[in-house]
Protein backbone atom coordinates (compact mmCIF):
# COMPACT_ATOMS: atom_id res chain seq x y z
CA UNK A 1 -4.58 -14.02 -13.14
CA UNK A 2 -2.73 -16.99 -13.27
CA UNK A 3 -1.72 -18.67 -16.96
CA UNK A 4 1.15 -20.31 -18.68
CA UNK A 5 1.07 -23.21 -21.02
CA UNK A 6 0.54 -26.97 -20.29
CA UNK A 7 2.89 -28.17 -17.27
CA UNK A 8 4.68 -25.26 -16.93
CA UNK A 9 3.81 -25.39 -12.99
CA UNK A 10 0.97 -23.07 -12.58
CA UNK A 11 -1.18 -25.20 -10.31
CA UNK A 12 1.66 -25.97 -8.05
CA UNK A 13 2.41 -22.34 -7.63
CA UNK A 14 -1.32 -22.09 -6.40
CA UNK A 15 -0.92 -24.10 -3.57
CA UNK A 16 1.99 -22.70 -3.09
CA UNK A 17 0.34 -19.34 -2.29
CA UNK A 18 -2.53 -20.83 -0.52
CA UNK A 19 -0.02 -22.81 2.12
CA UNK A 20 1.95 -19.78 2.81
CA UNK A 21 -0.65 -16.89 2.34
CA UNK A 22 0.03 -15.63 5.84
CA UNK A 23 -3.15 -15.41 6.92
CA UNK A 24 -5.02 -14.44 3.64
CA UNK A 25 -8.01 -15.93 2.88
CA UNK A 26 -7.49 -16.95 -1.11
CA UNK A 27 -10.31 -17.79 -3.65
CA UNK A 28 -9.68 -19.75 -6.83
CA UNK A 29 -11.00 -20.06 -10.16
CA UNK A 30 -9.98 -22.73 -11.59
CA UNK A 31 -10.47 -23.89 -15.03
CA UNK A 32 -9.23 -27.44 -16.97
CA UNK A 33 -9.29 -28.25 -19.95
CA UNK A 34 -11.05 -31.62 -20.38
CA UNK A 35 -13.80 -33.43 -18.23
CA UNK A 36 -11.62 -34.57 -15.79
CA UNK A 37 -11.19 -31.69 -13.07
CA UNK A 38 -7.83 -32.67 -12.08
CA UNK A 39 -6.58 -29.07 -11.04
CA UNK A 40 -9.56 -28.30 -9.26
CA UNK A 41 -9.14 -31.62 -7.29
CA UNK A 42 -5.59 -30.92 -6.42
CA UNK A 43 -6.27 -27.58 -4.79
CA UNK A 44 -10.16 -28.22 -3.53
CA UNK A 45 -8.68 -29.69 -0.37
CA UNK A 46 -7.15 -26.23 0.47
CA UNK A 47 -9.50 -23.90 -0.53
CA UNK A 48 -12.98 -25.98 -0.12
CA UNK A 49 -16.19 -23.69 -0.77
CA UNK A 50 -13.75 -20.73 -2.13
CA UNK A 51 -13.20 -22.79 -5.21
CA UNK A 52 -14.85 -22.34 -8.61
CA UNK A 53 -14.10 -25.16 -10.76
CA UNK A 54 -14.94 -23.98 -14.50
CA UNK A 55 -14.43 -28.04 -16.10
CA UNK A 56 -13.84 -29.28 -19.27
CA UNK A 57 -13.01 -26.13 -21.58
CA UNK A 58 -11.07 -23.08 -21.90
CA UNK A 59 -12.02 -20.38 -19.90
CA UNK A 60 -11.46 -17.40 -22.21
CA UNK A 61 -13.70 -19.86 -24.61
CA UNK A 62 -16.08 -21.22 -22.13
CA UNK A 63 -17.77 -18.02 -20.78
CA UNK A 64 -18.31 -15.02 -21.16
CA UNK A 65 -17.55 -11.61 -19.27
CA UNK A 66 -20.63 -11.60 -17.98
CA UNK A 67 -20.72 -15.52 -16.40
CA UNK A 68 -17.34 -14.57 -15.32
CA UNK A 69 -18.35 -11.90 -13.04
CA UNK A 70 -21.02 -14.38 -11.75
CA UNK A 71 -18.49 -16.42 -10.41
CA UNK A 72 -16.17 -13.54 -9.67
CA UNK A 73 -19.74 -12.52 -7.54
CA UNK A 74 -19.69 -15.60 -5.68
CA UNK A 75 -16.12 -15.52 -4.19
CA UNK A 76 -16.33 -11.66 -3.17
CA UNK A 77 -19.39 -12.11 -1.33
CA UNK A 78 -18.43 -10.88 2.83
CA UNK A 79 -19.76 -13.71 4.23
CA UNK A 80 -16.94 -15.73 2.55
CA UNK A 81 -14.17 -13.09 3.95
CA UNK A 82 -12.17 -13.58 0.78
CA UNK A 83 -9.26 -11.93 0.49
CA UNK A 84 -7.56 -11.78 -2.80
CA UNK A 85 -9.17 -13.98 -5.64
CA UNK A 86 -6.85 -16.18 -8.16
CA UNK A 87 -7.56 -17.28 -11.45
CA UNK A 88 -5.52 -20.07 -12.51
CA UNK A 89 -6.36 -20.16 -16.76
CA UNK A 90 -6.56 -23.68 -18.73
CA UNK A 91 -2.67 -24.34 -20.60
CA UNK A 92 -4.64 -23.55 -23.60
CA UNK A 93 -6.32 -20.18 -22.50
CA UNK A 94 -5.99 -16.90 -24.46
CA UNK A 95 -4.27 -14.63 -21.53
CA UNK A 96 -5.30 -11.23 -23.09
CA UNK A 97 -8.92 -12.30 -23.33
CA UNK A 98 -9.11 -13.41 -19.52
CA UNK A 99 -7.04 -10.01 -18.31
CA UNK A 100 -9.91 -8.39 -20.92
CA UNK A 101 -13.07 -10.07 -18.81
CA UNK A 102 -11.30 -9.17 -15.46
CA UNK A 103 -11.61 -5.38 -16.34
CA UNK A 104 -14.91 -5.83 -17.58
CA UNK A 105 -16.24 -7.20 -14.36
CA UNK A 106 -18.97 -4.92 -13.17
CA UNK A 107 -18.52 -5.95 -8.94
CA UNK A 108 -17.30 -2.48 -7.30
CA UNK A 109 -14.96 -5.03 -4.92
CA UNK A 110 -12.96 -6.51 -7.98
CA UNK A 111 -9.96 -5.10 -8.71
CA UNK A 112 -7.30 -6.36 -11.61
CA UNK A 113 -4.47 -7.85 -9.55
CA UNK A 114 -2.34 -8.85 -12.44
CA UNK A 115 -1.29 -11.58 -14.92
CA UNK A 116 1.47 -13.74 -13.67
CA UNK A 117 2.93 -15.92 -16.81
CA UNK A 118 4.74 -18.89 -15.52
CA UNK A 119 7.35 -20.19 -17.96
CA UNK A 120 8.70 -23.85 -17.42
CA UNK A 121 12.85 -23.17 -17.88
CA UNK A 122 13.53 -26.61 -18.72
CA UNK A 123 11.26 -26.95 -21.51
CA UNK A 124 11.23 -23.19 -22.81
CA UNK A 125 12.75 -24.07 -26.32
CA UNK A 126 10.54 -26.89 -26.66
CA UNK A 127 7.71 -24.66 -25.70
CA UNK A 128 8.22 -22.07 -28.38
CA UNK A 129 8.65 -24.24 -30.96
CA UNK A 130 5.21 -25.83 -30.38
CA UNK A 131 3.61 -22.40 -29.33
CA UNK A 132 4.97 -19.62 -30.85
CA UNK A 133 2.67 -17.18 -29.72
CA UNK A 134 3.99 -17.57 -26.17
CA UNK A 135 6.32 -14.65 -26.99
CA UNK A 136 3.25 -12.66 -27.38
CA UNK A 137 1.91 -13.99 -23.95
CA UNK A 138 5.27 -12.69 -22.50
CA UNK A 139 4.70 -9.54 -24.18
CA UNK A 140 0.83 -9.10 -21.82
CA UNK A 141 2.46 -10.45 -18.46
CA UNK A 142 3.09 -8.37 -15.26
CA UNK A 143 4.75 -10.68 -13.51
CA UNK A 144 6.88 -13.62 -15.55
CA UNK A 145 7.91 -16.56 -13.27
CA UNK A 146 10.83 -18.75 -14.86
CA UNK A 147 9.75 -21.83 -13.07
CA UNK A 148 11.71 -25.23 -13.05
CA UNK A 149 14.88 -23.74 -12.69
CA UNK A 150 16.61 -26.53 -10.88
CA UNK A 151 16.02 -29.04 -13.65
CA UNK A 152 17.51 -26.92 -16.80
CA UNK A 153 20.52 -27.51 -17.82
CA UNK A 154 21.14 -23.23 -19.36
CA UNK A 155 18.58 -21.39 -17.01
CA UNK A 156 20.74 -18.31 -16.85
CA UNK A 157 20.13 -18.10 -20.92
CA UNK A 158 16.60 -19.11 -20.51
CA UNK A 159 15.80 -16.17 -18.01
CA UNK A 160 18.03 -13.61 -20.21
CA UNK A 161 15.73 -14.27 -23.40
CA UNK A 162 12.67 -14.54 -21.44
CA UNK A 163 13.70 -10.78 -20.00
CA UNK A 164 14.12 -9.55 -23.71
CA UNK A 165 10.95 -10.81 -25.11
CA UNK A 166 8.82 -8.64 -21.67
CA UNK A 167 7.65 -5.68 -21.72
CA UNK A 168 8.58 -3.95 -18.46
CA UNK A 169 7.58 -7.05 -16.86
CA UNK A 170 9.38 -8.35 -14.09
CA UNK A 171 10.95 -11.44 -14.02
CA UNK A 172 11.41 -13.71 -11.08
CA UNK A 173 13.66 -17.45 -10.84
CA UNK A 174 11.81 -20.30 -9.27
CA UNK A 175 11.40 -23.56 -8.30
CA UNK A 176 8.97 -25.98 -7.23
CA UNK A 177 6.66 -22.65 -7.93
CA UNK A 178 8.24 -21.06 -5.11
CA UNK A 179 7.68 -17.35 -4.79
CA UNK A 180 6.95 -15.07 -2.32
CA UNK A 181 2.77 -14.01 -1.78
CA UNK A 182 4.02 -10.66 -0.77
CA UNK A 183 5.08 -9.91 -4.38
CA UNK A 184 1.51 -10.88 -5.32
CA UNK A 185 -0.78 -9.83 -2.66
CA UNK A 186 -0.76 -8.28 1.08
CA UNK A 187 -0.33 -11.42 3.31
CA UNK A 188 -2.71 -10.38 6.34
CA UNK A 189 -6.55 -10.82 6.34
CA UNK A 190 -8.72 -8.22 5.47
CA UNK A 191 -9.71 -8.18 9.03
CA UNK A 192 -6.83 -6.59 10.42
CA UNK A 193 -6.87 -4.43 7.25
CA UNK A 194 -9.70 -2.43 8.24
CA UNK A 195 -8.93 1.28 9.06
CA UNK A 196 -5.81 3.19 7.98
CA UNK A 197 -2.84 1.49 7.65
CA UNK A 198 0.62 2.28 9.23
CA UNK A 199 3.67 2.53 7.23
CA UNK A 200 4.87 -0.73 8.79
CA UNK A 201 1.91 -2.58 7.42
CA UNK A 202 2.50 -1.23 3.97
CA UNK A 203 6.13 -1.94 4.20
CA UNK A 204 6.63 -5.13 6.25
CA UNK A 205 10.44 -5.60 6.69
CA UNK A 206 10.55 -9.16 8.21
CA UNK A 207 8.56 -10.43 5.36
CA UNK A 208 10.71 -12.54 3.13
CA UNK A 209 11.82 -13.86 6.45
CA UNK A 210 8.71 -15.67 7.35
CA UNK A 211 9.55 -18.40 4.20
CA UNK A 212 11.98 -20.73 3.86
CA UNK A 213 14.22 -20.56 0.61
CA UNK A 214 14.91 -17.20 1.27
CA UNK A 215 11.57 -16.19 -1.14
CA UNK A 216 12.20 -12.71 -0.86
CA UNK A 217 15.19 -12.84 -2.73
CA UNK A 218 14.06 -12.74 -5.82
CA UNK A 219 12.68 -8.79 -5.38
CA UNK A 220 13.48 -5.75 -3.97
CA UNK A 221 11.26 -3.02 -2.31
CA UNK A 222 11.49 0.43 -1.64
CA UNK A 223 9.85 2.05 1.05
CA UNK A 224 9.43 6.14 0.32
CA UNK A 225 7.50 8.45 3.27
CA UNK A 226 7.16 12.13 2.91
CA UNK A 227 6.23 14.76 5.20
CA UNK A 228 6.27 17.10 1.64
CA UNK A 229 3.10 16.70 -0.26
CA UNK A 230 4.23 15.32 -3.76
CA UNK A 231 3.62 17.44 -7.12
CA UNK A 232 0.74 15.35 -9.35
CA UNK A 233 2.24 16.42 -12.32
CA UNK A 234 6.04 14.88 -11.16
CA UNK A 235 4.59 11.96 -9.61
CA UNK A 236 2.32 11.06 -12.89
CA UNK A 237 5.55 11.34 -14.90
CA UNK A 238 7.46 9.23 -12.52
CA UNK A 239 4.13 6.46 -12.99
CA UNK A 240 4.01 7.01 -16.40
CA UNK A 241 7.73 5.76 -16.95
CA UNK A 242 8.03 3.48 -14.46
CA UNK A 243 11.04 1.43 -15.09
CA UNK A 244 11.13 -2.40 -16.23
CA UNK A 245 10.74 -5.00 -13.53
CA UNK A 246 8.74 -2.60 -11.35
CA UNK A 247 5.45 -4.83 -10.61
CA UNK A 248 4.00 -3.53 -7.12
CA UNK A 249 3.10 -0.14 -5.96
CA UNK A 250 1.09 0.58 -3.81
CA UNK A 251 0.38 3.21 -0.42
CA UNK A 252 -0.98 6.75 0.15
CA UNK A 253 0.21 10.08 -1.84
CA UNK A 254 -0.45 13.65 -0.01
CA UNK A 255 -0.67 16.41 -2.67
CA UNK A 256 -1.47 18.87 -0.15
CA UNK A 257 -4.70 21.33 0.78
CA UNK A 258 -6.43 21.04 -2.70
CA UNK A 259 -10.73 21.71 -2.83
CA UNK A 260 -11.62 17.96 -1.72
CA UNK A 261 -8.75 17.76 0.98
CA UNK A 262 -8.41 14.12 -0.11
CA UNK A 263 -5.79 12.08 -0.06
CA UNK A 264 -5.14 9.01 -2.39
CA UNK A 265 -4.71 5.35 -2.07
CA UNK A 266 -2.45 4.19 -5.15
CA UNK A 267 -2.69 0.80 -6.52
CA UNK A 268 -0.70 -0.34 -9.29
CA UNK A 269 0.40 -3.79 -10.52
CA UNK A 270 2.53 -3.82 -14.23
CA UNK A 271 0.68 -1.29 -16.05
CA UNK A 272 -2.69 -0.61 -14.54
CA UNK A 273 -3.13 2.35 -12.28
CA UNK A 274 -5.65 3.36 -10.16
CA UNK A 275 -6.32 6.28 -6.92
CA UNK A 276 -8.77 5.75 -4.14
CA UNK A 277 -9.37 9.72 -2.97
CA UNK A 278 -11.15 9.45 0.49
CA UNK A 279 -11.30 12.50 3.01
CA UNK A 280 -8.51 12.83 5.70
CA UNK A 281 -9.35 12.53 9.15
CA UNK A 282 -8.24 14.64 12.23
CA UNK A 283 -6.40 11.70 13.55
CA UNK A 284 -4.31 11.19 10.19
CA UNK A 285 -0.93 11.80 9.52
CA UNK A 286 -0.64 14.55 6.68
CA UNK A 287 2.09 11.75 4.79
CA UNK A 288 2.71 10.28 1.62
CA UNK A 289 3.53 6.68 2.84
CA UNK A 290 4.55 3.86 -0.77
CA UNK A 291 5.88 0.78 -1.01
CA UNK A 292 7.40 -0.12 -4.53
CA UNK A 293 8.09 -4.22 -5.17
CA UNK A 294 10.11 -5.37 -8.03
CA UNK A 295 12.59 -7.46 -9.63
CA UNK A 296 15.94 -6.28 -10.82
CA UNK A 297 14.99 -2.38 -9.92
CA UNK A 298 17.25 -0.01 -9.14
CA UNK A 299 16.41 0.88 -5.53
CA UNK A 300 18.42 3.76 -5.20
CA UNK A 301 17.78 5.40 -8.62
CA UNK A 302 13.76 4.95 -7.40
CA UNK A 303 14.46 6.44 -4.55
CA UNK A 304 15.64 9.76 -5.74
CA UNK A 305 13.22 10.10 -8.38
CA UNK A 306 10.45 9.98 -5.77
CA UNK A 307 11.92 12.04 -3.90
CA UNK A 308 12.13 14.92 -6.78
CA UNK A 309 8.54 14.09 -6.66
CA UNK A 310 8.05 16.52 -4.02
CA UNK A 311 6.20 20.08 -4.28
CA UNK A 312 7.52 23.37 -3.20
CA UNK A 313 4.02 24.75 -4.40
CA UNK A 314 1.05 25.50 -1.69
CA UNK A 315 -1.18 23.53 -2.54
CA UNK A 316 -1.93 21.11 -5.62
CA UNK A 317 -2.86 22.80 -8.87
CA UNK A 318 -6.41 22.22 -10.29
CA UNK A 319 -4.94 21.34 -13.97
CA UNK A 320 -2.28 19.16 -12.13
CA UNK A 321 -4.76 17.07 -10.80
CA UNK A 322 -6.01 16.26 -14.00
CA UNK A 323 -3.47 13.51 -14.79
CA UNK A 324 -4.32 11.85 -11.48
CA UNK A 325 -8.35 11.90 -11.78
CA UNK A 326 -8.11 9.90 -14.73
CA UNK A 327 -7.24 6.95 -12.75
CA UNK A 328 -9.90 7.46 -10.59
CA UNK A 329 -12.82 5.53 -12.33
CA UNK A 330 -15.64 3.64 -11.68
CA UNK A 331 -15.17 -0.18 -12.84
CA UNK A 332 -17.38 -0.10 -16.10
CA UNK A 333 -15.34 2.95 -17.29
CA UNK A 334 -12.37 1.51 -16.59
CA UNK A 335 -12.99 -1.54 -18.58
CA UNK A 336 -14.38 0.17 -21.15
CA UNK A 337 -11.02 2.47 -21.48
CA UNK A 338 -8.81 -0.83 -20.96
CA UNK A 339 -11.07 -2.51 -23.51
């Protein structure tokens, strides 16, 4: 989910992602306000029949969760091989009633991504003045991007206040809209997804490499494999307080034999959390392979609490489990719990 007020540079980050998604195959919906579709223009040429243009009116005002998912139908559909699905919100959009209709979809293939706020540096003061509530809209985000950089004359103040007024969010400089897709989304199409994936894929080193700016620079990543199954219990209170600036995570956890001899996909982006259990296979690895993206984490410090993560026990406890099958949901009882 991609908002931010009027001008702030949301629909040049867009193409941003779509000319360096590495292979990804990105759908937009993209919503103006006013009958002229100019945002939907400037990024048709890119995206052609993966675009849905939602003209002249707010999207958290023009539809509702339910014509949402319609459109949310069309661009997961296989035949369109869609890999990751962006929602760039009117200036004027209400961001915690568009995160709201995400969760709400009904389509077993969506899953939240995120809400990236992008902040124009230049004109923040400017911009709170005339919409106060932005500090609220800070307050939702996942991911903040202080965009504009280059062109204000105090940015180191502007990203300092914009980092108080988050919650846990992190916060990444730009320009020109200028981030890395890795921090957003896995840059490889789904096609070469299929099947288990190797620590390397989860964790690809030369990534930041691949842009020019030096993207990758504005996070860090830590890469954590286990031959120990991990503890539940440790590794939900490790989740549970993840640190500020901590946006990705995402991998396999091992909690040893337990009665469905799973193990568990993890996907988690800001504050939403959610395990994938599916069987293990003779031919797989007994690991606990994550990745964990940020901004302005302590790599280190991350490190070691992971790694205290670990279990001297057996096998995983039946009551320690508990924690973790909460986050295993089907879609309309996850919305309804977000809701």
């Amino acid at each position: 989910m991609l908002a931010g007020f009027l001008g702030s540079g949301k629909t040049t980050l867009l193409n941003h992602l779509l000319h360096r998604s590495g292979g990804s195959r990105i759908g937009a919906v993209v919503n103006d306000f006013g009958a002229i579709e100019i945002d939907a223009m400037a990024v048709a040429g890119a995206l052609g029949d993966s675009t849905v243009s939602l003209g002249n009116g707010c999207l958290c005002c023009a539809v509702d969760a339910s014509e949402l998912d319609e459109y949310l139908e069309r661009l997961a559909r296989p035949s369109l091989g869609i890999d990751v699905i962006v929602i760039e919100a009117s200036g004027l959009a209400e961001p915690q009633e568009l995160v709201r209709m995400v969760l709400a979809s009904e389509h077993p293939g969506i899953v939240y991504g995120g809400l990236v706020e992008v902040v124009d540096a230049a004109e923040f003061a400017d911009t709170r003045a005339r919409h106060p509530e932005i500090d609220r809209h800070l307050g939702l985000a996942d991911l903040v991007v202080v965009n504009k950089l280059d062109r204000a004359a105090d940015g180191e103040r502007v990203l300092g206040l914009v980092r108080s007024l988050v919650d846990r969010a992190a916060v990444v400089p730009a320009r020109y809209g200028r981030i890395d897709p890795e921090f957003l989304f896995d840059c490889r199409p789904s096609e070469e997804r299929i099947g288990q994936l190797s620590f390397d894929d989860l964790h690809d080193h030369t990534a930041g490499d691949r842009h020019d700016q030096h993207l990758h620079s504005g996070y860090d990543s830590v890469a954590f494999i286990s031959e120990v199954p991990l503890d539940p219990r440790r590794l939900m209170q490790f989740l549970d307080s993840r640190p500020e600036g901590l946006y990705r995570i995402k991998g396999y956890v091992d909690f040893g034999p337990n009665d469905l001899a799973n193990r568990y996909g993890v996907h988690a982006v800001g504050r939403f959390l959610r395990f994938y259990p599916e069987p293990w296979t003779p031919a797989d690895a007994r690991l606990t392979q994550l990745v964990l993206i940020g901004s302005g984490i302590d790599v280190p410090a991350l490190g070691k609490e992971l790694e205290a993560c670990k279990s001297d026990a057996p096998h995983a406890d039946e009551h320690g489990m508990w924690g973790v099958l909460r986050y295993v949901q089907e879609p309309e009882e996850e919305a309804a719990q977000e809701a």
